[in-house]
N, C-alpha and C. Protein backbone atom coordinates (compact mmCIF):
# COMPACT_ATOMS: atom_id res chain seq x y z
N UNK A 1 0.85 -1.18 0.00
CA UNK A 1 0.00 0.00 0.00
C UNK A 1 0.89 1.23 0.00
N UNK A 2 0.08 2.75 -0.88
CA UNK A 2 1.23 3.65 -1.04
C UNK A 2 0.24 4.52 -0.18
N UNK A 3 0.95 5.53 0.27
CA UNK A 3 0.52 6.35 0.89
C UNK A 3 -0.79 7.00 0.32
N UNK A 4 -0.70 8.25 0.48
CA UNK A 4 -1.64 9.26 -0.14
C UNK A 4 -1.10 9.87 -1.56
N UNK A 5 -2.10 10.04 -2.64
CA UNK A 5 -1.72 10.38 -3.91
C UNK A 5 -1.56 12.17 -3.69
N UNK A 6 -1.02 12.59 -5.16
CA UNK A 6 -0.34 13.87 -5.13
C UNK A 6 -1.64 14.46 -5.89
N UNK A 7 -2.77 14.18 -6.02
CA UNK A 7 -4.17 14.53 -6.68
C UNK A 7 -4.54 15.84 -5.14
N UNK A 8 -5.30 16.55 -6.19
CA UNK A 8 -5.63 16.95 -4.91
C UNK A 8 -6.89 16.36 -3.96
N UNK A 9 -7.09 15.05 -4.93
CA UNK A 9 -8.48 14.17 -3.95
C UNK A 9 -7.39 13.65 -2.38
N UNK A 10 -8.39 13.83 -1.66
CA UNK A 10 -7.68 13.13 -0.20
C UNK A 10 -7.71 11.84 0.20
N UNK A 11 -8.18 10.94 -0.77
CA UNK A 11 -8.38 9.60 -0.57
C UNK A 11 -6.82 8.58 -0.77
N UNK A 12 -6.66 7.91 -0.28
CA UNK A 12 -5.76 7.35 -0.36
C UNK A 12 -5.38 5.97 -1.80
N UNK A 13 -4.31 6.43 -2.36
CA UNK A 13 -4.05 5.28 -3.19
C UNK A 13 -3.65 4.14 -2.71
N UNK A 14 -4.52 3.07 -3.36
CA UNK A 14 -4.36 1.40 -3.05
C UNK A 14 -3.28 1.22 -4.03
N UNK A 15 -2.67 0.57 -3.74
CA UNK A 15 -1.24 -0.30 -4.77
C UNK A 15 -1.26 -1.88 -3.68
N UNK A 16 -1.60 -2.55 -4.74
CA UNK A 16 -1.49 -3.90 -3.77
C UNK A 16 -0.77 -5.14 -5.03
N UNK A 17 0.10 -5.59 -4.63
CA UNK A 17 0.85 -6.79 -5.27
C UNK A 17 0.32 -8.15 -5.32
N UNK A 18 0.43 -8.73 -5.86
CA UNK A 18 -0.05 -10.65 -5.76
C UNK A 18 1.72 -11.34 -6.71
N UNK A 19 1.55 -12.31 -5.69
CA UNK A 19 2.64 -13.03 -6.55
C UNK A 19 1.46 -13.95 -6.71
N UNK A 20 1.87 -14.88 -8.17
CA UNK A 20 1.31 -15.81 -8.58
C UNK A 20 2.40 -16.83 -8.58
N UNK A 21 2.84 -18.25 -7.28
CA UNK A 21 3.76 -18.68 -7.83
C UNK A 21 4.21 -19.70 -8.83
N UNK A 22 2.98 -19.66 -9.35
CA UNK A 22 3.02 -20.78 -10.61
C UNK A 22 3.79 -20.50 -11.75
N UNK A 23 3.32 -19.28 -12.70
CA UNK A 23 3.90 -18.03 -13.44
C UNK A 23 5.24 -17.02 -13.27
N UNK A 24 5.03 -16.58 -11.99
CA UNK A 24 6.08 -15.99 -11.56
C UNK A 24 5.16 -14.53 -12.00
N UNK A 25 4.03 -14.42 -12.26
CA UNK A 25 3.36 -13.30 -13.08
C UNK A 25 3.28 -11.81 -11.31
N UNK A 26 2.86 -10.82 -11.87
CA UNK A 26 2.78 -9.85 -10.86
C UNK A 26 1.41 -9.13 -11.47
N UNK A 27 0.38 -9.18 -10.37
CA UNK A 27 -0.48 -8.28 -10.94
C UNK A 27 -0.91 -7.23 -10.00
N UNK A 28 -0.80 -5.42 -11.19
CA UNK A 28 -0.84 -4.51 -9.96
C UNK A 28 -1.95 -3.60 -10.38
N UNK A 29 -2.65 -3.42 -8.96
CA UNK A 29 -3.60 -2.80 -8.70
C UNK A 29 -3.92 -0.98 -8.20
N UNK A 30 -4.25 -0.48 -9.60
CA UNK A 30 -4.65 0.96 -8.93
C UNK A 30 -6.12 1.53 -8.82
N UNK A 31 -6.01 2.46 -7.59
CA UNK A 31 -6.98 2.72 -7.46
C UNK A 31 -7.72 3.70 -6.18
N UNK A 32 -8.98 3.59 -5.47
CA UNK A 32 -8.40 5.05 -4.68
C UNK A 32 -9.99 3.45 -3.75
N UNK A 33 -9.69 4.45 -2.37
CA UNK A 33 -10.34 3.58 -1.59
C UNK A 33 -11.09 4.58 -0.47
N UNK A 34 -12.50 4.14 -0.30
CA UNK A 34 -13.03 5.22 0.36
C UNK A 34 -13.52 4.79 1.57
N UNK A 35 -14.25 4.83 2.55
CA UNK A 35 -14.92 4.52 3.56
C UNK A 35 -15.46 5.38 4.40
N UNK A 36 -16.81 4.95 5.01
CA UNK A 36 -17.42 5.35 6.34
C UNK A 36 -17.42 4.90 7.46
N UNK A 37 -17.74 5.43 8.46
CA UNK A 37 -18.43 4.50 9.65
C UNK A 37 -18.91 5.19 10.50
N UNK A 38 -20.50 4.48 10.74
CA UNK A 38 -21.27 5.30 11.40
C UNK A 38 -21.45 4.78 13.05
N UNK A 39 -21.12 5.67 13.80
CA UNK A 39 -21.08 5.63 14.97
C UNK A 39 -22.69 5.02 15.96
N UNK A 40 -23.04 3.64 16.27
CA UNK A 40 -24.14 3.67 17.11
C UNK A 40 -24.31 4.02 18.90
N UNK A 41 -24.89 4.28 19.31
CA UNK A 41 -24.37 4.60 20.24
C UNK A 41 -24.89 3.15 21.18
N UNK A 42 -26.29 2.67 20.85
CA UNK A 42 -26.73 1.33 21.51
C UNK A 42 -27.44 1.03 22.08
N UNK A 43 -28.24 0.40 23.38
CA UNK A 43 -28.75 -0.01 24.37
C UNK A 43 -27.16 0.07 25.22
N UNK A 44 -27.07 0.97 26.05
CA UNK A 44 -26.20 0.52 27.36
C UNK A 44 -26.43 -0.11 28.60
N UNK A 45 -27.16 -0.08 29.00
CA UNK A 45 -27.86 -0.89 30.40
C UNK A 45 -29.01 -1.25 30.59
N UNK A 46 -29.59 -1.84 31.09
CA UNK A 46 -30.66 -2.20 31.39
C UNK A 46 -30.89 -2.48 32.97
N UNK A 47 -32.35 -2.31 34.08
CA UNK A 47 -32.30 -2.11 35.12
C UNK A 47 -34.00 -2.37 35.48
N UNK A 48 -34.27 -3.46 36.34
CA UNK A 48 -35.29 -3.99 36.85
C UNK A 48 -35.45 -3.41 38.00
N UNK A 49 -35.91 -1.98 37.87
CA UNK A 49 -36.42 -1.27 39.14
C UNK A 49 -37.31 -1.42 40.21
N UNK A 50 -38.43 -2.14 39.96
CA UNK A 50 -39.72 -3.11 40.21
C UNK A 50 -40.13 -3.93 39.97
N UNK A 51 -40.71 -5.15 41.31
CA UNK A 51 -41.30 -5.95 40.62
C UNK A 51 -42.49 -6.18 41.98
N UNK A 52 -43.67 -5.87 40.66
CA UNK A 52 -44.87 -5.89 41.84
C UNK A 52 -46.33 -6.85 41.54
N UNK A 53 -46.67 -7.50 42.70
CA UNK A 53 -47.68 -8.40 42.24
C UNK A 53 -48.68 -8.32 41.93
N UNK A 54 -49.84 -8.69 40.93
CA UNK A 54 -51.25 -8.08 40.27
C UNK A 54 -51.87 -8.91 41.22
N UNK A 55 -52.62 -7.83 41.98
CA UNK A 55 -53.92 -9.14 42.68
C UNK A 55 -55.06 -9.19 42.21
N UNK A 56 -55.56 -10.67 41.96
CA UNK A 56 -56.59 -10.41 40.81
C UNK A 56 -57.32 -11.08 42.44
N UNK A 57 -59.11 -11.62 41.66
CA UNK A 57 -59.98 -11.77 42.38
C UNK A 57 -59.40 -13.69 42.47
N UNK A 58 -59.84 -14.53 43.43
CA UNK A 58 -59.76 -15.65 43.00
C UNK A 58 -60.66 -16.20 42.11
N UNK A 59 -61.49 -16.24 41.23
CA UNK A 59 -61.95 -16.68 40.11
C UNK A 59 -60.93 -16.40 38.62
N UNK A 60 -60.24 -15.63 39.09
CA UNK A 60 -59.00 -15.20 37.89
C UNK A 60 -57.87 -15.84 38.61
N UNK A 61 -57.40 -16.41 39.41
CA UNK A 61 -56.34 -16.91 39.87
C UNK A 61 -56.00 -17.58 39.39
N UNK A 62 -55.83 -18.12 37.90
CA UNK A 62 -54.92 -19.09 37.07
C UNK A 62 -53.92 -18.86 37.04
N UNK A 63 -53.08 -17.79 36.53
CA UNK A 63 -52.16 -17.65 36.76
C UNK A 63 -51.73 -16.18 37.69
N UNK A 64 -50.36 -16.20 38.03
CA UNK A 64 -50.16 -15.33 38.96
C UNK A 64 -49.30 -14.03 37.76
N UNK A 65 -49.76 -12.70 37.74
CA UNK A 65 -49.31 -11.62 37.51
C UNK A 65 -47.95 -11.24 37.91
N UNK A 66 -46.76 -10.55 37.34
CA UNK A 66 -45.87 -9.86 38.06
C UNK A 66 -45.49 -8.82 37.05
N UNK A 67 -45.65 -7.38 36.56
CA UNK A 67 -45.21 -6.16 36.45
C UNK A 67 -43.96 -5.81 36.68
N UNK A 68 -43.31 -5.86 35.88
CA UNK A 68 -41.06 -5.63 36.28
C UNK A 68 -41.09 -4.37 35.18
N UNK A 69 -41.22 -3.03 36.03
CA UNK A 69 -40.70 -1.92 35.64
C UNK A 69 -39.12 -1.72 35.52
N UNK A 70 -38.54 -1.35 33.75
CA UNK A 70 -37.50 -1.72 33.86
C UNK A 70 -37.35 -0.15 32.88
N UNK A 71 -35.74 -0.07 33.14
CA UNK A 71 -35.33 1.52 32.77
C UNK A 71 -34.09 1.10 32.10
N UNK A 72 -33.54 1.93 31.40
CA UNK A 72 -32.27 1.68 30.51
C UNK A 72 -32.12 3.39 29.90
N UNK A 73 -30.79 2.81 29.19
CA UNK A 73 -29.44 4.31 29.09
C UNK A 73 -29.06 3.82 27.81
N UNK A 74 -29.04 4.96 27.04
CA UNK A 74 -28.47 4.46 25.89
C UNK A 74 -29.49 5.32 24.83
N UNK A 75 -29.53 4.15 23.66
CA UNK A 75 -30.57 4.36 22.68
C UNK A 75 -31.88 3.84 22.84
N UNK A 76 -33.60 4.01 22.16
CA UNK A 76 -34.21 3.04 23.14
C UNK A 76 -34.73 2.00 22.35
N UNK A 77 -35.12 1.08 22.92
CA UNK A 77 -35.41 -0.37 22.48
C UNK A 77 -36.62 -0.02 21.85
N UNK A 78 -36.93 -1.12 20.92
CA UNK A 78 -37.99 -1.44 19.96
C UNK A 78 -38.56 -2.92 20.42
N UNK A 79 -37.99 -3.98 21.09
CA UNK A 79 -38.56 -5.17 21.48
C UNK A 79 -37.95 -5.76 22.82
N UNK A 80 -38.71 -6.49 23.07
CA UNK A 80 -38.51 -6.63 24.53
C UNK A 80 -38.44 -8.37 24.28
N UNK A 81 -37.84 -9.05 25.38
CA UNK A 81 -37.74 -10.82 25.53
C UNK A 81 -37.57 -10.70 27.15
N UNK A 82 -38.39 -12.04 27.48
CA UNK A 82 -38.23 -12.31 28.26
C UNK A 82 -38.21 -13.39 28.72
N UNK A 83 -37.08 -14.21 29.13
CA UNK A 83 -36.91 -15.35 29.41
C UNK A 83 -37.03 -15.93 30.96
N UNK A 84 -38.27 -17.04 31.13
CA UNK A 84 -38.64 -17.54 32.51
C UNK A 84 -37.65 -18.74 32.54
N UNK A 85 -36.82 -18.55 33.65
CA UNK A 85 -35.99 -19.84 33.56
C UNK A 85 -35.96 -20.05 34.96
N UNK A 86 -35.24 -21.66 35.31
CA UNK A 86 -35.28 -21.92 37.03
C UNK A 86 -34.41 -21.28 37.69
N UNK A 87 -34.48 -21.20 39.14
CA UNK A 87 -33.68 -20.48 40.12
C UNK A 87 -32.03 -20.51 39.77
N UNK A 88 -31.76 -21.69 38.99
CA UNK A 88 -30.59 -21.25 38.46
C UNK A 88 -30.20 -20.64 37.00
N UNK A 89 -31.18 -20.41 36.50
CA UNK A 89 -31.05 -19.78 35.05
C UNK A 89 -30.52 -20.16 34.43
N UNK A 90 -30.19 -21.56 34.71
CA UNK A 90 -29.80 -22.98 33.44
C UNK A 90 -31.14 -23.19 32.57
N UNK A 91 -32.03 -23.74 32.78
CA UNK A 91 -33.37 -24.03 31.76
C UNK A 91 -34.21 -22.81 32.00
N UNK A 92 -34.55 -23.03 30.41
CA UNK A 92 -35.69 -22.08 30.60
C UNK A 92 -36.74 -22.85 30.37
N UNK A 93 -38.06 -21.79 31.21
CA UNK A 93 -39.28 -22.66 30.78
C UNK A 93 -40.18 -22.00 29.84
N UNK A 94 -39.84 -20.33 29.54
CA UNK A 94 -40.81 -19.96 28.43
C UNK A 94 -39.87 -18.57 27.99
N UNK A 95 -40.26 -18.23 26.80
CA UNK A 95 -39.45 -17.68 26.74
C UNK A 95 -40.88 -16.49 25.60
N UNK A 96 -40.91 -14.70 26.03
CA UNK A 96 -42.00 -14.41 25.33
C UNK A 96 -41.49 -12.78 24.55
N UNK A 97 -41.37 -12.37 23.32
CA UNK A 97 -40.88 -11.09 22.78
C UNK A 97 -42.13 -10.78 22.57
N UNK A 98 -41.73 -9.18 22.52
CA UNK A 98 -43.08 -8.57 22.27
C UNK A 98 -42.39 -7.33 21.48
N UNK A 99 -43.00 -6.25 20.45
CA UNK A 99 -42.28 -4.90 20.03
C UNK A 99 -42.92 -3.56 21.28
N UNK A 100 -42.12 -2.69 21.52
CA UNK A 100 -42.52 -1.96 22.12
C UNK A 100 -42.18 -0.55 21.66
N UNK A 101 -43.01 0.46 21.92
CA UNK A 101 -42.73 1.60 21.58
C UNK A 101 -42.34 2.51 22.66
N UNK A 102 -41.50 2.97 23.11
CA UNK A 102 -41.05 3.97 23.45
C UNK A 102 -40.81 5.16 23.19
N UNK A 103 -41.20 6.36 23.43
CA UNK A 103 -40.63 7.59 23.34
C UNK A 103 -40.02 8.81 23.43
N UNK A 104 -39.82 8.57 24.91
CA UNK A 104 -39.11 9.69 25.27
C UNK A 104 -37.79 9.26 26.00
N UNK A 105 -38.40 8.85 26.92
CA UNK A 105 -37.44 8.37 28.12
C UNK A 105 -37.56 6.81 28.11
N UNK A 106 -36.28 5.81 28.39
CA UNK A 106 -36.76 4.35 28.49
C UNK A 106 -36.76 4.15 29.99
N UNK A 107 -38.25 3.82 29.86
CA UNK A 107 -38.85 3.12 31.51
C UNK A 107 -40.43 2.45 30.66
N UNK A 108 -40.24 1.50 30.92
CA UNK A 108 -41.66 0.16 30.69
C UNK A 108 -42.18 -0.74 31.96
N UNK A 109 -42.93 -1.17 31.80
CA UNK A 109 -43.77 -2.03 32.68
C UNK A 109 -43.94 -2.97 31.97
N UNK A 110 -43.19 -3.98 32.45
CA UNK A 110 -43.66 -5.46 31.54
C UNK A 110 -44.47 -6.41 32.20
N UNK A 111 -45.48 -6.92 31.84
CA UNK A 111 -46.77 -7.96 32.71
C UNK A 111 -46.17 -8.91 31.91
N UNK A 112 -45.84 -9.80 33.07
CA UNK A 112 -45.74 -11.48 32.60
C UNK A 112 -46.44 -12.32 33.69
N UNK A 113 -47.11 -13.04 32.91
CA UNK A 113 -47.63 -14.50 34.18
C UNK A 113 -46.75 -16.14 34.40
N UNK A 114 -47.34 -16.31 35.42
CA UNK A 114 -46.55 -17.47 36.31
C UNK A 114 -47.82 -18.13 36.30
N UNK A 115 -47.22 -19.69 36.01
CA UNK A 115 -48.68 -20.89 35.82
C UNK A 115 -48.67 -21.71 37.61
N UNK A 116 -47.47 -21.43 37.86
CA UNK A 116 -47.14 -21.99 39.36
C UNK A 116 -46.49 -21.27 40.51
N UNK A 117 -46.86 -21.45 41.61
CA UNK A 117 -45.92 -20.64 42.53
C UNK A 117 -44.50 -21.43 42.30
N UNK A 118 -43.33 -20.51 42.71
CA UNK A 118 -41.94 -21.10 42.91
C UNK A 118 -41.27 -19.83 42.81
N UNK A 119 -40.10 -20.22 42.41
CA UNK A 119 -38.61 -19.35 42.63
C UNK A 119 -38.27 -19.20 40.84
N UNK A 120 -38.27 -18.10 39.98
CA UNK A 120 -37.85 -18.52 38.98
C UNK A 120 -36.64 -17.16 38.99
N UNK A 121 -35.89 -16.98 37.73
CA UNK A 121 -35.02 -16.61 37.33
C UNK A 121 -35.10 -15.96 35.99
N UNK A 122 -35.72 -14.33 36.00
CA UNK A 122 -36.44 -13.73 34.82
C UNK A 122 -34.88 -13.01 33.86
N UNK A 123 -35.17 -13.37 32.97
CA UNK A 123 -33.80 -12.04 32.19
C UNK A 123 -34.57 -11.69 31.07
N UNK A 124 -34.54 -10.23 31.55
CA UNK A 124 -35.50 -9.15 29.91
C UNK A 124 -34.31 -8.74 29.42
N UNK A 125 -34.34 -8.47 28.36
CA UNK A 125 -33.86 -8.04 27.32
C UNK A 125 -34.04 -7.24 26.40
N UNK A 126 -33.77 -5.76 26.19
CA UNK A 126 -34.12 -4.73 25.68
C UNK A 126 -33.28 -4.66 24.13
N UNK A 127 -33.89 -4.72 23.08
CA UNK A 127 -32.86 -4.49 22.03
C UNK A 127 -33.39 -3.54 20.83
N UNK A 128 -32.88 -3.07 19.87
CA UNK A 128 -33.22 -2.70 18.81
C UNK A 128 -32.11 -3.01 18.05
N UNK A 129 -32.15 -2.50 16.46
CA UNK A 129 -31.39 -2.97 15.32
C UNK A 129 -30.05 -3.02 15.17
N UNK A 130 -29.56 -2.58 16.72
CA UNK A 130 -27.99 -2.86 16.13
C UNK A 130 -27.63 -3.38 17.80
N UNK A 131 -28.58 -3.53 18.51
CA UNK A 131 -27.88 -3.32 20.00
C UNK A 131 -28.76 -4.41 21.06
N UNK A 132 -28.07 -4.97 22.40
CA UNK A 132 -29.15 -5.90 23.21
C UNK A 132 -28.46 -5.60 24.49
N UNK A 133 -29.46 -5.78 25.86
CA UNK A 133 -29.11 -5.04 26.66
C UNK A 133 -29.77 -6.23 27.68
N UNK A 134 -29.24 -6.39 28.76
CA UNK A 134 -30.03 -7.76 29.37
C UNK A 134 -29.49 -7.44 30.88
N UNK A 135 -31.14 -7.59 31.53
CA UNK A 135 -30.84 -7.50 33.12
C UNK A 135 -31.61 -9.09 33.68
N UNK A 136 -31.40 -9.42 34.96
CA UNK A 136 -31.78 -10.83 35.09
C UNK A 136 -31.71 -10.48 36.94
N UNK A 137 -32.98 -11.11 37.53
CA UNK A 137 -33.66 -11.50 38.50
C UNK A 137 -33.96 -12.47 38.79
N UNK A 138 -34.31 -12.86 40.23
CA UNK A 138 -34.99 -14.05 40.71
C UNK A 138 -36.17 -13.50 41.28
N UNK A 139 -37.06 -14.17 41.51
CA UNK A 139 -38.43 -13.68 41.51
C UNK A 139 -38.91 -14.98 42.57
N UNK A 140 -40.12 -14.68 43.60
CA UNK A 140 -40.44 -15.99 43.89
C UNK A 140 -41.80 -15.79 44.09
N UNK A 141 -42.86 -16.39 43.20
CA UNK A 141 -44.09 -16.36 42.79
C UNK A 141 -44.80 -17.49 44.19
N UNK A 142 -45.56 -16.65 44.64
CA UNK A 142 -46.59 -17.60 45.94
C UNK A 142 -48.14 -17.55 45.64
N UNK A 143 -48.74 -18.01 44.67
CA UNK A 143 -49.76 -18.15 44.26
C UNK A 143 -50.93 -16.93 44.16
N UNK A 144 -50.35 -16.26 43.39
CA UNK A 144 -50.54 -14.53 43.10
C UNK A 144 -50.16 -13.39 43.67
N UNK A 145 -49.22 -14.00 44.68
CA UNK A 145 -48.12 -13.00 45.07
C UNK A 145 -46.29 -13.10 44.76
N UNK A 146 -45.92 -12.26 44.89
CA UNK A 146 -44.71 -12.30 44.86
C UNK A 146 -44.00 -11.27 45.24
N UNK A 147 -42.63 -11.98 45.85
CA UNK A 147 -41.40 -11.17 46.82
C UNK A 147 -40.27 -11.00 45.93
């Protein structure tokens, strides 16, 4: 590669060599080479500020409610995941995306239900088109409540 050409364009001249060693041939390349790059800035954090229990009536008590108000820094998300996995966040047992709109500031309320009381291990996930941002909890669901 040669430096910069004596043009008054500011792009830099390519000169690039190939040996061929079959031939012994040389083939040379001119030419000018340009580029961009556009800076994203991302999803930087993500943050499970709340998590509060829906009390329904018992005739709705199938499953149990939980609301995880969650906030993030950065750029803002377009879809949300959320993965229910066990107290050790080895298996998961459901796993649910949804698109979300945001507009000003990122802070959401996400409603997810629980089919059983127990101990699970939630990780949301905030992302849009170039970026993913993931916070993760334990949660312990007591048959429409939770701590």
């Amino acid at each position: 590669t040669t430096g910069p050409s004596s043009d008054s364009d500011s792009s830099a001249t390519v000169k690039s060599v190939e040996d061929n060693p079959d031939g012994g041939c040389h083939i040379y390349r001119n030419g000018y080479y340009g580029s961009s790059i556009a800076v994203v800035e991302g999803i930087l954090e993500v943050n499970i500020i709340q998590m509060t229990s829906i009390q329904m009536t018992e005739s709705q008590a199938e499953n149990s409610l939980v609301d995880f108000v969650v906030t993030c820094q950065g750029s803002l998300p377009t879809d949300v995941c959320t993965v229910v996995a066990d107290p050790t966040c080895q298996v998961s047992k459901s796993m649910v995306c949804d698109p979300v709109v945001v507009t000003d500031e990122c802070l959401l309320t996400i409603r997810r239900a629980f089919e059983e009381p127990g101990t699970y291990c939630i990780n949301i996930t905030l992302g849009d088109d170039t970026s993913q941002a993931l916070a993760s909890a334990l949660i312990s669901v007591n048959g429409g409540e939770s701590t």
